[in-house]
Protein backbone atom coordinates (compact mmCIF):
# COMPACT_ATOMS: atom_id res chain seq x y z
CA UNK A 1 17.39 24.28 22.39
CA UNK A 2 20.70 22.79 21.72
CA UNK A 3 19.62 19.40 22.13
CA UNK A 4 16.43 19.73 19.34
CA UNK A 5 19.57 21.27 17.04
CA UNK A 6 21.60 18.11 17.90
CA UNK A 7 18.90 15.87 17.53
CA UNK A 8 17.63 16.99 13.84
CA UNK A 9 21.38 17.15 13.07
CA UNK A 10 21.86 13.27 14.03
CA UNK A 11 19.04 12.50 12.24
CA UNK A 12 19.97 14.45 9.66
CA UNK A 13 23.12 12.30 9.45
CA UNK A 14 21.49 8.83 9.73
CA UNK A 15 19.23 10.18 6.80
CA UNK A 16 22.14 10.34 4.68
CA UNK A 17 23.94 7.41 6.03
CA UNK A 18 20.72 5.31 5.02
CA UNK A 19 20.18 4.19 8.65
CA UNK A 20 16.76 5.94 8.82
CA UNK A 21 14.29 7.68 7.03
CA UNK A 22 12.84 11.11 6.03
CA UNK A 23 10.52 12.27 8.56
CA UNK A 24 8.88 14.80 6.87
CA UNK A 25 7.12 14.92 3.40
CA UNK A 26 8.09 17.06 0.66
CA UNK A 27 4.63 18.18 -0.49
CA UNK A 28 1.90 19.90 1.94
CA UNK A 29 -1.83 19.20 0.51
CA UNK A 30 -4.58 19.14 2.70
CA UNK A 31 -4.88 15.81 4.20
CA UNK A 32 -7.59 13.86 5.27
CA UNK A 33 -7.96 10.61 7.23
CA UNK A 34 -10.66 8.47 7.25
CA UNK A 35 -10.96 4.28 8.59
CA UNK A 36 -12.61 3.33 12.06
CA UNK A 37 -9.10 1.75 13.97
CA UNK A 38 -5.11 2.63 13.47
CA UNK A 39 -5.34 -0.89 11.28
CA UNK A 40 -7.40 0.57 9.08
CA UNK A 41 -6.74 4.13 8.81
CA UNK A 42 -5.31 5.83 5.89
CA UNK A 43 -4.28 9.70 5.14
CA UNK A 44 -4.54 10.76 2.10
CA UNK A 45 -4.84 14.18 0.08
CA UNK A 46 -8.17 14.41 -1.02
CA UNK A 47 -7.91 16.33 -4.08
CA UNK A 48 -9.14 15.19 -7.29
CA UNK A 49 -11.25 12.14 -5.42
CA UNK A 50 -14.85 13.50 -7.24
CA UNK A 51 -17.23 11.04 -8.08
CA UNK A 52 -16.12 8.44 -10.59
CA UNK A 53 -12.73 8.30 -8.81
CA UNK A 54 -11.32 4.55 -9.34
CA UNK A 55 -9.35 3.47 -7.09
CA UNK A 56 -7.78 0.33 -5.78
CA UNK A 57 -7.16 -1.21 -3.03
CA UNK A 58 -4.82 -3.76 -1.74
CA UNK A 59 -4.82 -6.01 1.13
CA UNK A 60 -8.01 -6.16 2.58
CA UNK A 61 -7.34 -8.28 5.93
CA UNK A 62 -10.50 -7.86 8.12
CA UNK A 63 -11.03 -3.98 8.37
CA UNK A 64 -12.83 -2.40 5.25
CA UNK A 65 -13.73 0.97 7.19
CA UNK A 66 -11.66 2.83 5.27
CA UNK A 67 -12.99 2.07 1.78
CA UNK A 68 -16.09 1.92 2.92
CA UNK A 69 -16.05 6.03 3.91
CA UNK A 70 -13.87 6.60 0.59
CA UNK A 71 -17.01 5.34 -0.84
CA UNK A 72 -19.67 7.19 1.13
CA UNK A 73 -17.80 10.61 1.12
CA UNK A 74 -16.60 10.96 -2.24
CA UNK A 75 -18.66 8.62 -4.41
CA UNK A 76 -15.44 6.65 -5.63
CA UNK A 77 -15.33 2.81 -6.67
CA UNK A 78 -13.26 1.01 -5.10
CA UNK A 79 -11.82 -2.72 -6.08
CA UNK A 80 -9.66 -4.39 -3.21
CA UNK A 81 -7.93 -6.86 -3.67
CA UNK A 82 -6.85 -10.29 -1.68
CA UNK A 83 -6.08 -13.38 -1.45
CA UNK A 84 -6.48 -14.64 2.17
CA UNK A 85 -9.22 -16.98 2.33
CA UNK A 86 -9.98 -15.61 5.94
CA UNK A 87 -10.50 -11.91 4.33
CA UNK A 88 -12.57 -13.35 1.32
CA UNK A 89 -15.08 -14.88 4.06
CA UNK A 90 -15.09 -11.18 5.95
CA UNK A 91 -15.89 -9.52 2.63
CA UNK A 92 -18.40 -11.98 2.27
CA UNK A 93 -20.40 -11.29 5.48
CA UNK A 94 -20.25 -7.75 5.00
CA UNK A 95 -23.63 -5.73 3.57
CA UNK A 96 -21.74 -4.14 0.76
CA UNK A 97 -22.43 -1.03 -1.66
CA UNK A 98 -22.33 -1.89 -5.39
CA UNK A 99 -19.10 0.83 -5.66
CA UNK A 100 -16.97 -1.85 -3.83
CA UNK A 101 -15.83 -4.92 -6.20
CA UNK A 102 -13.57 -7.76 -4.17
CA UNK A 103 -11.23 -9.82 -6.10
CA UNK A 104 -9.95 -13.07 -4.37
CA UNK A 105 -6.34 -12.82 -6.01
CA UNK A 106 -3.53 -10.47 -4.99
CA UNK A 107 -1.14 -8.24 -6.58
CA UNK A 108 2.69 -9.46 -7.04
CA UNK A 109 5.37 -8.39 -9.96
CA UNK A 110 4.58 -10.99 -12.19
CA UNK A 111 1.22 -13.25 -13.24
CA UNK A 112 1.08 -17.04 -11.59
CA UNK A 113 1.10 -18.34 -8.69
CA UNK A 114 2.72 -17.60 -5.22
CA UNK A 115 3.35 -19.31 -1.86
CA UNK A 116 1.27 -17.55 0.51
CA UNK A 117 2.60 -17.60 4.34
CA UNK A 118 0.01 -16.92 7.66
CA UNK A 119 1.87 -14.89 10.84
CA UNK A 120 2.77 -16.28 13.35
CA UNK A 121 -0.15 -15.72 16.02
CA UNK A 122 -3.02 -17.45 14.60
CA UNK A 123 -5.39 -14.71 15.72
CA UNK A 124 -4.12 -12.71 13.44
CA UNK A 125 -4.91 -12.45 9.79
CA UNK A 126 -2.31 -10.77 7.33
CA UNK A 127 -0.36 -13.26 5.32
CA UNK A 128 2.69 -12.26 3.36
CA UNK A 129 4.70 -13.68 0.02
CA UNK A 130 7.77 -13.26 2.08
CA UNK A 131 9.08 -16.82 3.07
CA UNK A 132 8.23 -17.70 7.17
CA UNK A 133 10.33 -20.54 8.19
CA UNK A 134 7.98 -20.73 11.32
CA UNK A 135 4.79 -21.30 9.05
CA UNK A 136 6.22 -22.72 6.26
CA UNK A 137 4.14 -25.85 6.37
CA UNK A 138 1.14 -23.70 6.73
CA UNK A 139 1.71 -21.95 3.75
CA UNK A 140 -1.16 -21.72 0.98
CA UNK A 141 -0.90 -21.24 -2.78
CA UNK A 142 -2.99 -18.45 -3.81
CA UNK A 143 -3.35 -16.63 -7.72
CA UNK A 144 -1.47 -13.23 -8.35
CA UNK A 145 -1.32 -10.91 -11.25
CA UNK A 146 0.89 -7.42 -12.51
CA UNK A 147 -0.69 -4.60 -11.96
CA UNK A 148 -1.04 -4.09 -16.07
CA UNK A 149 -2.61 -7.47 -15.71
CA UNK A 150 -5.64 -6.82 -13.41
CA UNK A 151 -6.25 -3.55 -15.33
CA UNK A 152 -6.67 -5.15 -18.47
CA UNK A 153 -8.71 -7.85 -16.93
CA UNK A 154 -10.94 -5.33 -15.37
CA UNK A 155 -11.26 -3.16 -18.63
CA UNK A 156 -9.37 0.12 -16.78
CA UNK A 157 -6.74 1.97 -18.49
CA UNK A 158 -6.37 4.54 -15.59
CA UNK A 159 -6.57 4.30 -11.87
CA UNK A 160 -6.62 7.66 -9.21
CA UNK A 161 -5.43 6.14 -6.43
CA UNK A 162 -3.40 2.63 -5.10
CA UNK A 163 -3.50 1.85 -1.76
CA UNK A 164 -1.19 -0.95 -1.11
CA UNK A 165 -0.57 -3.20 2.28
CA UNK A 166 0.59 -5.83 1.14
CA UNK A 167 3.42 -6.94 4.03
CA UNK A 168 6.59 -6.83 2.81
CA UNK A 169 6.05 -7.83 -1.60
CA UNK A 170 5.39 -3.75 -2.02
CA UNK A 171 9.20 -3.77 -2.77
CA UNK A 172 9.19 -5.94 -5.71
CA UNK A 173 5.40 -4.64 -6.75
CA UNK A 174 6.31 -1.00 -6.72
CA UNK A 175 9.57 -1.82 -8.88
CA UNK A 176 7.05 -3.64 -11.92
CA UNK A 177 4.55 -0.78 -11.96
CA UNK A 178 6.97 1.73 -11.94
CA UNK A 179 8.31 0.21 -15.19
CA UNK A 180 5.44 0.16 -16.50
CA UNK A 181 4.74 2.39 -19.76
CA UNK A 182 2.01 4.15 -17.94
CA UNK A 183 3.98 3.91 -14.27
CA UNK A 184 1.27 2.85 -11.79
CA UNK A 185 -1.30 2.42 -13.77
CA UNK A 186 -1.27 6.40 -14.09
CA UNK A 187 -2.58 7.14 -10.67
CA UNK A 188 -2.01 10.46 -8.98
CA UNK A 189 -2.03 9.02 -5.64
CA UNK A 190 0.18 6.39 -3.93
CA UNK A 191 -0.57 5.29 -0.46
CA UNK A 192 1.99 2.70 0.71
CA UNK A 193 2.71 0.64 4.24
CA UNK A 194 6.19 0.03 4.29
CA UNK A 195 7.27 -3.17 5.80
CA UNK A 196 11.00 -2.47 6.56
CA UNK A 197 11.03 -4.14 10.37
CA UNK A 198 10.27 -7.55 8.37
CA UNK A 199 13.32 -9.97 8.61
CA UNK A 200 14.88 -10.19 5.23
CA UNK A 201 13.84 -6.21 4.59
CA UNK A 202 15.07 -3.34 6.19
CA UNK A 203 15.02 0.83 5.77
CA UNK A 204 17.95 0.54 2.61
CA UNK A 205 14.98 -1.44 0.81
CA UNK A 206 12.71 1.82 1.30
CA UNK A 207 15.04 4.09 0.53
CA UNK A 208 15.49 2.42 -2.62
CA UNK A 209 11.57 2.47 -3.60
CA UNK A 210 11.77 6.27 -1.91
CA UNK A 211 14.34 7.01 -5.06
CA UNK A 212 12.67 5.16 -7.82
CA UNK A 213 9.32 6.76 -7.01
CA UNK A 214 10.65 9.91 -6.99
CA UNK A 215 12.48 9.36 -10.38
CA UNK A 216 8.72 8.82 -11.84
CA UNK A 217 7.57 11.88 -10.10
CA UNK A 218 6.10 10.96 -7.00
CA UNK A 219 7.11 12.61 -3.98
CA UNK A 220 5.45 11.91 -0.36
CA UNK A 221 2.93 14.58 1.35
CA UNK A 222 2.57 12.07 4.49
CA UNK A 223 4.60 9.98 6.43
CA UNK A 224 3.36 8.23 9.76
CA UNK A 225 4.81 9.07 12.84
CA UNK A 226 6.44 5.35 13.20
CA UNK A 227 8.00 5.85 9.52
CA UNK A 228 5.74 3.20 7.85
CA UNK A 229 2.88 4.83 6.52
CA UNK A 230 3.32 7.19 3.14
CA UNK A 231 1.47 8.73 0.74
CA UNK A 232 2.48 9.80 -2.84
CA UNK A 233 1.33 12.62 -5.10
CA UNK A 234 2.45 12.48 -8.51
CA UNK A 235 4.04 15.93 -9.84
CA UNK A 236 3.67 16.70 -13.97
């Protein structure tokens, strides 16, 4: 007993020392998880995810499970987003329903383009704006827009949910579309990978986007056992 007191006290203290993170949310809604593989699972509070729901998805890599059973269970649309020419040949194999739209650019904090860097291990497929040394000559220059950008483009004044992997650029991304007039695009739902173990990041980074989206009115109803995973509801 006294060591589960001492250990919520430490972390506790790290918490506030900014050498970890919360580990548990502040809201409780029902959650629901849906995707075939850990890659490609999400949680997320269902509420409010009728038919008609928009939402959008970023970073696609090479596992679509989970939009595809956002789109067979609750009827949503769904446009995902990436740049990776290795995830715009998946999409294109893929038998597809007519409620999921791919776009072959990705989502940054401001319109142009961006040096796009593979990982290390060739088998795998995720590549990230953040500078690799160690692939630097294998980088790739792909288009990226602002949120407010793609959503004019596409006609949408409001989306209902963002999901957003985007390895490591969610720092700088969630910083523009929480400026935004309409702060992220006026969703309801946030679902967010944070990449805080990448070199150049780290958990101060998080608790920094942790503030700001609370300052807009989000607040977290998940977070994943290894501190990485979150979703958002926005209160008001």
């Amino acid at each position: 007993m006294l060591d589960a007191v001492t250990s919520r006290l430490r972390k506790g203290a790290l918490t506030l020392l900014g050498r970890s993170l919360p580990t548990e949310p502040v809201l409780r809604c029902q959650t629901h998880i849906l995707g075939d593989s850990a890659y490609g699972a999400w949680t997320f509070c269902p509420d409010k995810l009728a038919g008609g729901a928009l939402l959008y998805s970023f970073g696609v890599g090479e596992d679509i499970s989970w939009d595809l059973a956002m789109i067979e269970e609750f009827g949503v649309t769904i446009h995902a987003f990436d740049p990776t020419p290795r995830s715009a040949a998946f999409v294109k194999r893929q038998k597809l329903p007519k409620q999921f739209v791919f776009h072959d650019y990705g989502i940054a904090d401001y319109d142009g383009v961006a040096r796009f860097y593979p990982p290390e291990n060739s088998e795998w497929v995720s590549h990230t704006l953040l500078e690799r040394k160690a692939t630097a000559n294998k980088a790739i220059e792909v288009p990226v827009r602002r949120l407010e950008s793609i959503m004019s483009s596409l006609g949408h004044r409001k989306v209902d949910l963002i999901k957003m992997d985007i390895e490591g650029a969610e720092y700088a991304v969630l910083q523009d579309i929480l400026a935004c007039e309409t702060p992220a695009g006026g969703a309801g739902q946030l679902l967010v990978e944070f990449h805080h173990r990448f070199t150049g990041k780290g958990v101060a980074q998080t608790r920094a986007s942790l503030l700001a989206l609370e300052q807009k009115g989000f607040n977290s109803f998940h977070i994943s056992a290894n501190g990485e995973d979150w979703g958002f509801l926005r209160c008001g």
